[in-house]
Protein backbone atom coordinates (compact mmCIF):
# COMPACT_ATOMS: atom_id res chain seq x y z
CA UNK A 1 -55.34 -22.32 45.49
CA UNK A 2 -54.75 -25.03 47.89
CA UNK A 3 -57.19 -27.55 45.89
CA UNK A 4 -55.75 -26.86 42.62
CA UNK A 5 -52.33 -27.70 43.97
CA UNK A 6 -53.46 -30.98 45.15
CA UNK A 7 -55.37 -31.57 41.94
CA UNK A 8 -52.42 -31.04 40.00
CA UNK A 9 -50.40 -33.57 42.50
CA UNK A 10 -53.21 -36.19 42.08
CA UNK A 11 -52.66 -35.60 38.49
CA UNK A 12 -48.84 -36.09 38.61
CA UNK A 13 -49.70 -39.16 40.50
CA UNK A 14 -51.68 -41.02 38.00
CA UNK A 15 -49.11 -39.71 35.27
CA UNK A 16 -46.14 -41.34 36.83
CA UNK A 17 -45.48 -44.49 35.04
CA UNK A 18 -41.47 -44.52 35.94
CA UNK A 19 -41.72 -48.13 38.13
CA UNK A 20 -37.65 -47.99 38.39
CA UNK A 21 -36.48 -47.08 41.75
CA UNK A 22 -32.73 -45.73 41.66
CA UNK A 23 -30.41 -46.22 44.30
CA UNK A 24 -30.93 -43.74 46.99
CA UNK A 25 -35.20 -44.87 47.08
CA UNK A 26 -34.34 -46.25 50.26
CA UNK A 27 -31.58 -44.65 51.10
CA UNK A 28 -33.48 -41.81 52.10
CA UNK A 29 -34.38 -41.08 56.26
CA UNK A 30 -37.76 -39.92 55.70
CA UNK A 31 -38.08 -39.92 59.82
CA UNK A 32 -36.34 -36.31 60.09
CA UNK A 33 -39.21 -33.63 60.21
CA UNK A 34 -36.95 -31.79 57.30
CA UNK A 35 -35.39 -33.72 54.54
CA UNK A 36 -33.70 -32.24 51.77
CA UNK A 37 -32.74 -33.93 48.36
CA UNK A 38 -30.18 -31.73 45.86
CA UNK A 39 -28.64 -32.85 42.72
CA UNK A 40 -28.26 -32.25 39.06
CA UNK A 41 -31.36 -31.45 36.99
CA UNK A 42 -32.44 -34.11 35.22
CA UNK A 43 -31.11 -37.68 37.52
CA UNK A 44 -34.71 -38.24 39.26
CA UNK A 45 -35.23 -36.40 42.20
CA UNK A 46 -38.90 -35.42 41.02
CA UNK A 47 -39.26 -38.97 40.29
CA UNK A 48 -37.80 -40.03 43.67
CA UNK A 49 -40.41 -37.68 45.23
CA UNK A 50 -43.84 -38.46 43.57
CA UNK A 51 -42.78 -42.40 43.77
CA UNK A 52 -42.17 -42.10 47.76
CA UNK A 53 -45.60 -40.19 48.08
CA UNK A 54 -47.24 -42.83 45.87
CA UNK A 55 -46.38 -45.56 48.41
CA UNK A 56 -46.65 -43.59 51.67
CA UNK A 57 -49.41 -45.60 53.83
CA UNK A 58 -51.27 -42.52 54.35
CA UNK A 59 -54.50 -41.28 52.51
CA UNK A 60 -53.66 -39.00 49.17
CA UNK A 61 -55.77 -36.41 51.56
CA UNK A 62 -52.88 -36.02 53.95
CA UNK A 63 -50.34 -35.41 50.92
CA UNK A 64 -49.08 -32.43 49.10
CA UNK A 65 -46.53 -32.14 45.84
CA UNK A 66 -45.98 -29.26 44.17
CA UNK A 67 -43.13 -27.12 42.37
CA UNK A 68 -41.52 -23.67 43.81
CA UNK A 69 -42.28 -22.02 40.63
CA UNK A 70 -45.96 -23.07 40.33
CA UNK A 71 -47.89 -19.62 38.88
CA UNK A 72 -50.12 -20.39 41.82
CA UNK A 73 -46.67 -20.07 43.90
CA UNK A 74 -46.23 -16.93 43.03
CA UNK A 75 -49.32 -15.31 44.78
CA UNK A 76 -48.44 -16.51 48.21
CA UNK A 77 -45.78 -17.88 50.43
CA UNK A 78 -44.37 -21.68 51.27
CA UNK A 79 -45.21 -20.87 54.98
CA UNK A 80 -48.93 -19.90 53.68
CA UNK A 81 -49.78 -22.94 51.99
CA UNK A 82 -48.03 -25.49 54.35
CA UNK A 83 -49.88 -23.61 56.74
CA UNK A 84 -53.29 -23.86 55.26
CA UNK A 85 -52.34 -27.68 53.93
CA UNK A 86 -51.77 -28.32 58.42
CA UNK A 87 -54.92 -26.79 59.15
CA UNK A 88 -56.86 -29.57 56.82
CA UNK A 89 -55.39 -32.62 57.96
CA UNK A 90 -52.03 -32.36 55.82
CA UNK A 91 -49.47 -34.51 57.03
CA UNK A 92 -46.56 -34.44 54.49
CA UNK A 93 -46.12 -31.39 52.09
CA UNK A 94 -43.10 -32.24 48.89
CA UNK A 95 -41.83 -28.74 47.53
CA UNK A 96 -39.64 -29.27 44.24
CA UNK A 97 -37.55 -27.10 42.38
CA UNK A 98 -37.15 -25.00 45.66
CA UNK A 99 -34.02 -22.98 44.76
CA UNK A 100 -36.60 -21.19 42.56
CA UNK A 101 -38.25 -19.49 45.01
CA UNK A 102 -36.74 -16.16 46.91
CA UNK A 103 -35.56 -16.97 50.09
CA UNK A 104 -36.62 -19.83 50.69
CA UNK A 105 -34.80 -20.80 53.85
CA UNK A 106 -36.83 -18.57 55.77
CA UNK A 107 -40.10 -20.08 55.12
CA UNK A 108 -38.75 -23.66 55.43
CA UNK A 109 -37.29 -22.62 58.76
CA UNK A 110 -40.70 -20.97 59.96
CA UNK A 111 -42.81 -24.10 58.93
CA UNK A 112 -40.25 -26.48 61.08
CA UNK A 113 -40.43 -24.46 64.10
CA UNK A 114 -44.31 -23.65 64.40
CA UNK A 115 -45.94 -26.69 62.17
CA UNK A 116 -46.92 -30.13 62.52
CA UNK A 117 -45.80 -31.17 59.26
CA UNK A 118 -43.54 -32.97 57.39
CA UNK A 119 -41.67 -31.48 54.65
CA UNK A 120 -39.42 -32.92 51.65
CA UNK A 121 -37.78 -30.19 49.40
CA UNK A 122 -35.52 -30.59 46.43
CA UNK A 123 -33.61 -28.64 44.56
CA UNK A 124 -30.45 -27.45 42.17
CA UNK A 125 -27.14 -29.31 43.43
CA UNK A 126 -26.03 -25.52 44.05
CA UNK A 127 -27.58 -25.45 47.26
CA UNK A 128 -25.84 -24.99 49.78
CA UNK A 129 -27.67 -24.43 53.44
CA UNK A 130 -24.67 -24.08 56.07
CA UNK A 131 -24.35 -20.14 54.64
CA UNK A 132 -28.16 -19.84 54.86
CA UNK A 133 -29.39 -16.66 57.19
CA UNK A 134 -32.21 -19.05 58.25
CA UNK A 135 -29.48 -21.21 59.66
CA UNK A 136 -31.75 -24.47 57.99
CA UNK A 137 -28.24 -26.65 58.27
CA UNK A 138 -29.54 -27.63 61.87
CA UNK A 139 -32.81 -28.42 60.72
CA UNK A 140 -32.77 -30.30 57.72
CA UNK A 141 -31.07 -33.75 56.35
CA UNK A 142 -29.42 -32.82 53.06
CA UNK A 143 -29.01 -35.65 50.53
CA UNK A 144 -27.25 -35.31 47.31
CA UNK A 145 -28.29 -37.74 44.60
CA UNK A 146 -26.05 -38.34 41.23
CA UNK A 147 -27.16 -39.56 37.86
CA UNK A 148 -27.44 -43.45 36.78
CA UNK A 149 -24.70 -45.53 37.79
CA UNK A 150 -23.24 -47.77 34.94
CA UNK A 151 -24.81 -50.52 37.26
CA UNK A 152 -28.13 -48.95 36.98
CA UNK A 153 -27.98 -48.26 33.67
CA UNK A 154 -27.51 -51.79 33.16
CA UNK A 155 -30.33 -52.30 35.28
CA UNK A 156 -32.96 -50.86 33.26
CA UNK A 157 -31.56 -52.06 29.87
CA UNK A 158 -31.24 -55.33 31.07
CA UNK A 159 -34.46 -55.49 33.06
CA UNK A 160 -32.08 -57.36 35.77
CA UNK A 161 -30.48 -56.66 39.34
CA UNK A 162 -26.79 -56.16 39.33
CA UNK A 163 -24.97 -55.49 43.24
CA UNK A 164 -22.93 -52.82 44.33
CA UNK A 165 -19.97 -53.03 45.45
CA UNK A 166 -17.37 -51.12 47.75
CA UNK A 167 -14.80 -49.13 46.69
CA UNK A 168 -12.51 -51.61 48.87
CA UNK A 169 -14.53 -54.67 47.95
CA UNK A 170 -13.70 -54.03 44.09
CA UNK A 171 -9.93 -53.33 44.86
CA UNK A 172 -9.54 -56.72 46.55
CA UNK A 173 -11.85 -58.85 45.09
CA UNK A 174 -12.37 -57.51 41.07
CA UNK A 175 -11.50 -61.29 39.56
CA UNK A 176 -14.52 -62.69 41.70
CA UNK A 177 -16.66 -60.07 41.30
CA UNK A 178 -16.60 -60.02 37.55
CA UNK A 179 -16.85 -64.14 37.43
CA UNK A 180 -20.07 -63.97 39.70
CA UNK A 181 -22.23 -60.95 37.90
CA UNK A 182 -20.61 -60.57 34.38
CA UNK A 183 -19.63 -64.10 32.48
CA UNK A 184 -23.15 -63.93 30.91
CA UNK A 185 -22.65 -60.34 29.51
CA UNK A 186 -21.11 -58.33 26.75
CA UNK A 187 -20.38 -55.66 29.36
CA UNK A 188 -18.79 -53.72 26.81
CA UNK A 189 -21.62 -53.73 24.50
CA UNK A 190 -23.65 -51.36 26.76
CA UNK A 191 -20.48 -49.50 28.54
CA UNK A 192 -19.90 -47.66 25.36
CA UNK A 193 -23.70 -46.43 24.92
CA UNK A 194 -23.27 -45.29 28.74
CA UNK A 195 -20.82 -43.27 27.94
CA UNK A 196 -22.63 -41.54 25.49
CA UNK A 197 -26.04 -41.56 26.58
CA UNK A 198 -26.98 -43.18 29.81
CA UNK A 199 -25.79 -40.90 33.09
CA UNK A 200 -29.60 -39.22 32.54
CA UNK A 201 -32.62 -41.44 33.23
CA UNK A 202 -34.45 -39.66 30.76
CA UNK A 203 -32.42 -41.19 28.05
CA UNK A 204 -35.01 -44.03 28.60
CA UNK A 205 -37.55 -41.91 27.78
CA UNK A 206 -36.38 -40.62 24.29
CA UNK A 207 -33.36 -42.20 23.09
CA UNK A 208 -33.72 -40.33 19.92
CA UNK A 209 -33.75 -37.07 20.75
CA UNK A 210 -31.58 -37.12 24.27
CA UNK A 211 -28.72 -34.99 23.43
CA UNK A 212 -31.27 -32.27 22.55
CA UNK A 213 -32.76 -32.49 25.83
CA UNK A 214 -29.70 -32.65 27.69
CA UNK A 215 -28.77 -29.80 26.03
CA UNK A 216 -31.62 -27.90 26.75
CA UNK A 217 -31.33 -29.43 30.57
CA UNK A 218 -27.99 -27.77 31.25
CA UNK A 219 -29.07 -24.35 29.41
CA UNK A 220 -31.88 -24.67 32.29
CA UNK A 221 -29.36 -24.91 35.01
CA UNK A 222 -27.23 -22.41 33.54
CA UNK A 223 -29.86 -19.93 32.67
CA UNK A 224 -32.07 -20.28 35.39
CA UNK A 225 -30.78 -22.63 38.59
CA UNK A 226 -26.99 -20.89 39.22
CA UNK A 227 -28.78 -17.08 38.94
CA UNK A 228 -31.62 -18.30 41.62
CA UNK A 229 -28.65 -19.55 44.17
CA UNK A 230 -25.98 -17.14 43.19
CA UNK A 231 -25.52 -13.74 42.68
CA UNK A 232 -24.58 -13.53 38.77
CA UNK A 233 -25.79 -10.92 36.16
CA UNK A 234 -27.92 -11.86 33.13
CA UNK A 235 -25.21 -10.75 30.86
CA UNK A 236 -22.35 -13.30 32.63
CA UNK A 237 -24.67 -16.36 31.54
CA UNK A 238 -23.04 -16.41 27.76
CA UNK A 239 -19.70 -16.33 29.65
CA UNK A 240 -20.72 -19.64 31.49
CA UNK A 241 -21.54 -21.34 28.34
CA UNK A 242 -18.45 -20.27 26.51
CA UNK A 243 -16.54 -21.68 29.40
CA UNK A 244 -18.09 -24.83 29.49
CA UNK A 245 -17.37 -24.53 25.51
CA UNK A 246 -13.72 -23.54 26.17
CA UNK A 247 -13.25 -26.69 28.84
CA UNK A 248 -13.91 -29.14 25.68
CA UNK A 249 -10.57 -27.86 24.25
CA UNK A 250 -8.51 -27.98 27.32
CA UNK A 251 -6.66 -31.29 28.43
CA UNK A 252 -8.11 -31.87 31.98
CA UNK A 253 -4.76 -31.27 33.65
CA UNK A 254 -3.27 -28.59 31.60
CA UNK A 255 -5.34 -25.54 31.92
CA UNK A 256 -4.01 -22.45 30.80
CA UNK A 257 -5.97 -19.83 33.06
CA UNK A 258 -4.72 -17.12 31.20
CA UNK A 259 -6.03 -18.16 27.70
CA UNK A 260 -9.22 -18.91 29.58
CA UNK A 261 -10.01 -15.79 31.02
CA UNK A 262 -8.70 -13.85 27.76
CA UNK A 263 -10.81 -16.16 25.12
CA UNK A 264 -13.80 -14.97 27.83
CA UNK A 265 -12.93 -11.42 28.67
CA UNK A 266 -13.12 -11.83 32.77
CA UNK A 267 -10.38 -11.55 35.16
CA UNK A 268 -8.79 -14.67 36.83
CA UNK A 269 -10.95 -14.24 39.76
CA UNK A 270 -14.11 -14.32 38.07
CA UNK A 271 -13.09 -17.16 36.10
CA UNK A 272 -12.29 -18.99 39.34
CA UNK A 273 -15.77 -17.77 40.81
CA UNK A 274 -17.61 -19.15 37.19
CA UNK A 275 -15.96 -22.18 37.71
CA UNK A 276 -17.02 -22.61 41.01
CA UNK A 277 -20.86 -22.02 40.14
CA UNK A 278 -20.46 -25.09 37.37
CA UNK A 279 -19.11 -27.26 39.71
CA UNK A 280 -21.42 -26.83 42.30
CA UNK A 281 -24.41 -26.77 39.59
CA UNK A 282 -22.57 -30.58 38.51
CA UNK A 283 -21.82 -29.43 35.16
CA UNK A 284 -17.97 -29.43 35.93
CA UNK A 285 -15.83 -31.83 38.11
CA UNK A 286 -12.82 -29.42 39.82
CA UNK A 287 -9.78 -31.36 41.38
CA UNK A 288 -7.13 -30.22 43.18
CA UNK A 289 -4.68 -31.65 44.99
CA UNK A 290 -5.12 -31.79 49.00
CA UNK A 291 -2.55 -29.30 49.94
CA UNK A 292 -4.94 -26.85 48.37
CA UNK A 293 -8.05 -27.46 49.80
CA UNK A 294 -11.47 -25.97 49.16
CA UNK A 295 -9.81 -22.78 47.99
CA UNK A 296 -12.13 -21.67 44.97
CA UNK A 297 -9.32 -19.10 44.13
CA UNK A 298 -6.29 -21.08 43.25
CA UNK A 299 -6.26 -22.84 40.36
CA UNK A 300 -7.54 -26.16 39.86
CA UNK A 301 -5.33 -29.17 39.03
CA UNK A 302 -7.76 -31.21 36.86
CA UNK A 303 -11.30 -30.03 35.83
CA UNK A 304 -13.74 -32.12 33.35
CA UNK A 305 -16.84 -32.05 32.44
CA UNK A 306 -19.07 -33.56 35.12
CA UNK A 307 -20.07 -36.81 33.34
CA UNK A 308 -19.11 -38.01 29.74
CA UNK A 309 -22.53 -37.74 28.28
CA UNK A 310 -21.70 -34.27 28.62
CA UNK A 311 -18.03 -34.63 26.37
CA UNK A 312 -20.47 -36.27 23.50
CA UNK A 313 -22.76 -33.25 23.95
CA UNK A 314 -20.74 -30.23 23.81
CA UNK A 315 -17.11 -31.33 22.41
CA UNK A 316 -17.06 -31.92 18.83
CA UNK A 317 -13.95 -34.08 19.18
CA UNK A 318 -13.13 -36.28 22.92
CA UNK A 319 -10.15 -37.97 23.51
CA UNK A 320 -10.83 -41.11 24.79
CA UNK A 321 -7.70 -40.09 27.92
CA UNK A 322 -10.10 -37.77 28.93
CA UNK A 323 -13.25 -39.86 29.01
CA UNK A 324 -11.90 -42.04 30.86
CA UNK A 325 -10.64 -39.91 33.69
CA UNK A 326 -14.17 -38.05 33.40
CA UNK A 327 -16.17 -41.38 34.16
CA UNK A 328 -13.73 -42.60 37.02
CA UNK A 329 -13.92 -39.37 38.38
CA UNK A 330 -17.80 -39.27 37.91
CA UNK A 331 -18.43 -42.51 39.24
CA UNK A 332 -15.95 -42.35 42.32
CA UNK A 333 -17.07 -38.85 43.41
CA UNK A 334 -20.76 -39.49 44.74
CA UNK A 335 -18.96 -41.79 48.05
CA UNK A 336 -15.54 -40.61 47.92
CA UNK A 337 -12.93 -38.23 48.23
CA UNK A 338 -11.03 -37.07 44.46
CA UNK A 339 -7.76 -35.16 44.77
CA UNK A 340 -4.81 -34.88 42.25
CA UNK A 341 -1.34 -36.72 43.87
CA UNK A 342 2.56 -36.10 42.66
CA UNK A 343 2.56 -38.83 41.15
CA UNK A 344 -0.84 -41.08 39.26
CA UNK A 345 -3.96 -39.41 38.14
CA UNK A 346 -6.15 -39.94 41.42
CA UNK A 347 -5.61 -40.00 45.12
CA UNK A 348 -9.01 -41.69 46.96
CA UNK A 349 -9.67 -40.36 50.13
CA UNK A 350 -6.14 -39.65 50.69
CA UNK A 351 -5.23 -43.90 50.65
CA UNK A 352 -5.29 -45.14 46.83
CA UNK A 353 -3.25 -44.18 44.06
CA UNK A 354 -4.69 -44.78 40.97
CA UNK A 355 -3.65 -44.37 36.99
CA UNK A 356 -6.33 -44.27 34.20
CA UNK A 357 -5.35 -45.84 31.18
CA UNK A 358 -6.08 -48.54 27.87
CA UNK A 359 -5.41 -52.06 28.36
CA UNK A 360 -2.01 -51.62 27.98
CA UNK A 361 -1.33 -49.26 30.77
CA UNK A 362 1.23 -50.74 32.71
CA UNK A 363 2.76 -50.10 36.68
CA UNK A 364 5.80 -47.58 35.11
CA UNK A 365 4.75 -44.09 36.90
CA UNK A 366 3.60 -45.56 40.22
CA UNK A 367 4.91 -48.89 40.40
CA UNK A 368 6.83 -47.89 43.67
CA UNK A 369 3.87 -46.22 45.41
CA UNK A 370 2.20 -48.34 47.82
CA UNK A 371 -1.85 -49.03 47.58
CA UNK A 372 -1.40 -48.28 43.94
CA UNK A 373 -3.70 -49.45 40.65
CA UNK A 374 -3.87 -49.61 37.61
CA UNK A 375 -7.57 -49.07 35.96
CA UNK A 376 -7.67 -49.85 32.49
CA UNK A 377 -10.15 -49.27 29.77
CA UNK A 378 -10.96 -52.46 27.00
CA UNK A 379 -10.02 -55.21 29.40
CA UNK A 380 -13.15 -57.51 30.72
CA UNK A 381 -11.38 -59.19 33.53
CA UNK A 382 -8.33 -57.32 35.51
CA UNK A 383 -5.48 -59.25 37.27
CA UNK A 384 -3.71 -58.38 40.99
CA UNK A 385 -3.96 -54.31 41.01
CA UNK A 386 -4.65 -54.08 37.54
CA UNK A 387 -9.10 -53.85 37.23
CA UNK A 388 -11.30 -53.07 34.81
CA UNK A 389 -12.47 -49.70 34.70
CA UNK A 390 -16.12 -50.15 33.71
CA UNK A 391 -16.22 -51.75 37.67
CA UNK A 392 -16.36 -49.01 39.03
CA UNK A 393 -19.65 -47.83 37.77
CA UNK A 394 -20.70 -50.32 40.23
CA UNK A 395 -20.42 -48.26 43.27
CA UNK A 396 -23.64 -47.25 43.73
């Protein structure tokens, strides 16, 4: 069992032909003994994995990748073949789609206390390890990973290097910024296929047939990844996809719970628990404002879709309001704290207001709030507190 797992990693190595390294490649503290990596299906963490193997200076003997629900998984344990993997030399041992298998916390945690071995899991943005049994919180270094960045996007289209930028770096210096990287551009040329198409790297792949794909990505997550990390019954998975239906007709900030649960036929509760499962599976985006906290069971103040390739997947018609919140939101939430103020349509980490708007969007609603901005769609080059929005898919 142990050689046809590595056969089918040497295989995966010669097939990987992705030379792109997104932005967390070295990120990543590979010195930890336990290093996790969660995020949504489909924005690279397989990728991420086989490409960090491929350049490890250590012989392909000493490797191992392989997925959680491997059939030749199934006949044994993680323990069991990290175990076997030590006894032959193995010095590193990648396990991917690890929310698939049953309790997996346990063998993770008995590998890190009685092996000499590295390991690297990843797994469904659902994760979550401080209410593990095993108690693997201690252990391991969690990183969560997002989908392409407009700056990455551009990246790849453009076969070019682009910076990021901070969040405070863009609020105080946007004129310069945009002078230095984008006067040879037609930035809005490429923003609007983003929108559409390019939070997924596999859009690169298949341009022609990505909406399919995405589709069928998020019926994976829904059908398969939320069951394996929470406790839902088979026949609740339609009600997740006619709620992620239903949030296509609802204005982000005026959600009628009522009509929600109704339409669905659950209680408010559930609703609030379904809710929860898509935003931690980053197929919704929940805000609330900070008063309210973490509290899955009061009702959210803003919810979208989690990126707006999603909105041109699943809504038949998108208000162009809404995907422009979705992609701030999106783009902000990966470094940064979201939460819905009195007055504006975002708070940042509890400092900067900011309103969403066109290019007409002027200073009316928060003009007497301090640390306030306007971020406008259709403008290439802001002025003062006024900045483009497409900038801030340049955060990461």
């Amino acid at each position: 069992m142990l050689e046809q797992l590595h056969r089918l990693f040497v295989e995966n190595l010669n097939n990987l032909k992705i030379s792109y390294k997104r932005y967390f490649y070295t990120t990543i503290n590979h010195n930890n003994k336990l290093v996790g990596i969660v995020g949504a299906r489909g924005v690279g963490k397989t990728t991420y994995i086989l490409q960090y193997l491929k350049a490890l200076d250590l012989p392909i003997s000493k490797k191992l990748y392989f997925s959680a629900d491997n059939m030749l998984v199934s006949g044994t344990t993680l323990f069991d073949i990290a175990y076997e993997f030590s006894k032959v030399g193995g010095e590193i041992v990648a396990i991917d789609e690890i929310h698939k298998y049953k309790d997996f916390e346990k063998d993770l945690k008995q590998i890190y206390d009685t092996l000499d071995i590295k390991v690297i899991f990843s797994g469904s943005s659902a994760i979550r390890l401080e209410h593990s049994k095993a108690d693997l919180s201690r252990r391991a270094v969690m990183h969560t990973v997002a989908g392409l960045s407009f700056r990455e996007f551009l990246e790849i289209k453009l076969n070019r290097t682009f910076k990021s930028y901070s969040l405070e770096d863009i609020l105080s210096s946007h004129i310069d910024i945009i002078y230095e990287d984008f006067k040879d551009i037609k930035v809005f040329e490429f923003y609007k296929e983003y929108l559409e198409y390019g939070y997924y790297p596999f859009y690169f792949e298949d341009k022609q047939s990505y909406h399919i794909k995405l589709n069928e990505t998020i019926n994976a997550v829904i059908e398969t990844d939320i069951p394996s990390v929470f406790s839902i019954k088979y026949e609740n998975i339609i009600n997740l996809k006619k709620l992620v239906n239903l949030i296509c007709f609802s204005k982000p900030f005026k959600l009628n719970i009522k009509e929600l649960s109704a339409k669905i036929g659950i209680d408010r509760d559930t609703l609030y628990q379904f809710m929860h499962y898509l935003n931690q599976a980053s197929i919704l985006n929940i805000l609330r404002q900070t008063s309210k906290g973490d509290n899955i069971f009061l009702k959210p103040d803003k919810i979208y879709l989690h990126n707006p390739n999603l909105n041109y997947s699943y809504c038949q018609n998108n208000e162009i309001g809404t995907i422009r919140e979705n992609f701030f939101a999106n783009q902000l939430s990966l470094k940064h704290t979201l939460s819905v103020p009195s007055q504006g349509d975002f708070l940042i980490d509890g400092k900067y207001i900011v309103e969403v708007g066109g290019k007409n969007k002027r200073f009316k609603q928060i003009k007497e709030l301090e640390k306030s901005f306007i971020v406008a769609d259709d403008i290439e080059i802001g002025f003062g507190n006024k900045i483009p929005l497409y900038l801030f898919g340049f955060l990461y």
